[in-house]
Protein backbone atom coordinates (compact mmCIF):
# COMPACT_ATOMS: atom_id res chain seq x y z
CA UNK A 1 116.86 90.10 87.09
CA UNK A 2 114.89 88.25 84.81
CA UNK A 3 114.71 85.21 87.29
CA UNK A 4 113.36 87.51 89.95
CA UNK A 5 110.87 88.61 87.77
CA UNK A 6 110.00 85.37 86.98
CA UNK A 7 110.01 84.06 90.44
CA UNK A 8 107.55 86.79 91.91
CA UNK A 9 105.16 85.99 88.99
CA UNK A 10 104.94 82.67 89.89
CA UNK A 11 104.96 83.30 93.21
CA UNK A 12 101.82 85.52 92.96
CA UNK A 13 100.00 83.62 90.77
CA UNK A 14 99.86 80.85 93.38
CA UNK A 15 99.13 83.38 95.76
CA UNK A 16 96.27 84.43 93.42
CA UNK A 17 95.43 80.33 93.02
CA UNK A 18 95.25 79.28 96.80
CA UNK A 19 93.69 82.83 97.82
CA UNK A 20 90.70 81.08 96.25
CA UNK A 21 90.44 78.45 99.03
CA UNK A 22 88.36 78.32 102.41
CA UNK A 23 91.24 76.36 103.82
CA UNK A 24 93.97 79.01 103.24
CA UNK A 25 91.90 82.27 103.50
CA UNK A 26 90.90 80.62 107.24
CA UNK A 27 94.62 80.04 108.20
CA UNK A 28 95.60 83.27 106.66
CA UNK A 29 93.01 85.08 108.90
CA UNK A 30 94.12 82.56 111.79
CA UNK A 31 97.51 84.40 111.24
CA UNK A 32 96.71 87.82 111.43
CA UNK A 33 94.79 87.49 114.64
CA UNK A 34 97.64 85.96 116.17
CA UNK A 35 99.99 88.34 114.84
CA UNK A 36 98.09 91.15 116.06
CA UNK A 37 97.58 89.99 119.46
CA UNK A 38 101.31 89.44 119.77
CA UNK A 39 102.05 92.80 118.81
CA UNK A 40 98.47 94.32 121.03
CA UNK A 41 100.34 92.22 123.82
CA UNK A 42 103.98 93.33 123.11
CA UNK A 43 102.68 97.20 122.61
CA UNK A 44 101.17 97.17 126.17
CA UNK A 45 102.96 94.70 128.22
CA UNK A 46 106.72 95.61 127.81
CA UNK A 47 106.24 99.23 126.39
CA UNK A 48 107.43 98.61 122.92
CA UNK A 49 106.43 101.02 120.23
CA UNK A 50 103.81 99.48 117.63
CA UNK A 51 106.41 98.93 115.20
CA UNK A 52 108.87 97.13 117.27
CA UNK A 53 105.88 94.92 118.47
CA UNK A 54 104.90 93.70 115.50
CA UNK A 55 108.44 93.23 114.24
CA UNK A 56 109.24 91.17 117.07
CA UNK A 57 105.30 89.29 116.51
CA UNK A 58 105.69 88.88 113.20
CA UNK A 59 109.54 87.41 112.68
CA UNK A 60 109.55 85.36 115.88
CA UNK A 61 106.92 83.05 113.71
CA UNK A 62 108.95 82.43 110.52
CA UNK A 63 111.37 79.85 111.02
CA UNK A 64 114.76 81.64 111.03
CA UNK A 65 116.78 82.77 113.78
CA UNK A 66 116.56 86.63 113.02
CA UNK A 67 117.81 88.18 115.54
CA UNK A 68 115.35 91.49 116.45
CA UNK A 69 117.09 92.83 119.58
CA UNK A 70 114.13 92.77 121.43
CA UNK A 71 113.36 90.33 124.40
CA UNK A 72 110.28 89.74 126.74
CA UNK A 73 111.67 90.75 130.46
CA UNK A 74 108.85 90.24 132.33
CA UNK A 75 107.66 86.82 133.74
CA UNK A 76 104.47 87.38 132.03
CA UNK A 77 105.72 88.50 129.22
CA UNK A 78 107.99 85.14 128.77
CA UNK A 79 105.05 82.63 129.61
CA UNK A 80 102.85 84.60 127.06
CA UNK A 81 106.13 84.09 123.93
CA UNK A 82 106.08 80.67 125.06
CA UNK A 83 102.72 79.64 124.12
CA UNK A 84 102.51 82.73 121.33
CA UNK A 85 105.11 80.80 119.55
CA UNK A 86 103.85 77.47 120.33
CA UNK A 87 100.73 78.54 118.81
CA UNK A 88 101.97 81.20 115.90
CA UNK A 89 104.79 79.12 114.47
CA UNK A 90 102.46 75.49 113.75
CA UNK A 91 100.08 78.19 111.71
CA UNK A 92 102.88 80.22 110.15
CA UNK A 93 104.30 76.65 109.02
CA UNK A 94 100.80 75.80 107.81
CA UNK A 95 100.53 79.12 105.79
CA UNK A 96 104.14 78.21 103.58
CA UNK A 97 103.31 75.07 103.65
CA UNK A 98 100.09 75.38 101.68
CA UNK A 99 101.54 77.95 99.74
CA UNK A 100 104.99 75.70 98.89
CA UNK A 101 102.42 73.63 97.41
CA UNK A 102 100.85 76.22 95.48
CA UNK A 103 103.73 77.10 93.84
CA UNK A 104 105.02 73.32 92.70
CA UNK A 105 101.41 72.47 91.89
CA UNK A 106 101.48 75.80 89.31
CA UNK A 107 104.66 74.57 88.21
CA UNK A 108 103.61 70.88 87.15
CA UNK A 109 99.64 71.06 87.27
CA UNK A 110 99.69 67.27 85.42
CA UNK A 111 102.29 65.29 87.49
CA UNK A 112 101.06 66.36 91.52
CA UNK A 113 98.18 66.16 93.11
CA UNK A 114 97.39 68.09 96.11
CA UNK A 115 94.38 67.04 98.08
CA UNK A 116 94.52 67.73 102.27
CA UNK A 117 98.17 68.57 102.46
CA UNK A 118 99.05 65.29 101.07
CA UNK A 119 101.47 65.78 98.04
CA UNK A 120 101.04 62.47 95.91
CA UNK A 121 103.02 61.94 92.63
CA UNK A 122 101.04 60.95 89.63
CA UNK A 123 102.68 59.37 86.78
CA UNK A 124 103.01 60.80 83.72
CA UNK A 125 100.68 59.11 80.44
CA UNK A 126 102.41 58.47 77.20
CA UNK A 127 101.63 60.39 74.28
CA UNK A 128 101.70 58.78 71.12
């Protein structure tokens, strides 16, 4: 329990960190849009209920096969997943990735350096 505890803090101070920058808050916002037109699309197109629309929007994006049940019929409906995930997954991927480096760069502030998604290793200086 206490490593949970200790996991989410971490985890939300990065959050907290990165929040702070244009980059992220523009890819964040990038996200949502995309999110909610999958689900705007999902709701009207094939009927869904809101809920099931933006379940099905918003786990077809991370990278995991969850399985949701639900499946485009339509023609329309399958061209439009095809570039939704095309698009959505490169800018979910973006979103961890920037926060993955969040996280290690909270962890060992001195050692990394994280400057446009590069992660470069810095060596450590002796202390006498």
């Amino acid at each position: 329990m206490i490593s949970l505890v200790l996991t989410l803090r971490r985890l939300l101070s990065a959050i907290y960190r990165i929040g702070k920058e244009p980059l992220f808050r523009t890819l964040l916002l990038t996200l949502a849009f995309i999110v909610l037109s999958g689900t705007l699309f999902y709701y009207q197109i094939e009927g869904w209920a809101f809920f099931d629309a933006f379940y099905f929007a918003f786990v077809s994006l991370i990278p995991t096969g969850v399985d949701t049940g639900l499946v485009p019929s339509g023609n329309l409906s399958r061209s439009f997943t095809m570039i939704y995930l095309a698009v959505g997954v490169g800018v979910m991927v973006m979103v961890l990735m920037r926060l993955a480096y969040a996280v290690v760069k909270l962890e060992r502030p001195e050692q990394l350096d994280v400057k446009a998604g590069n992660l470069k290793s810095t060596p450590k200086q002796k202390t006498k």
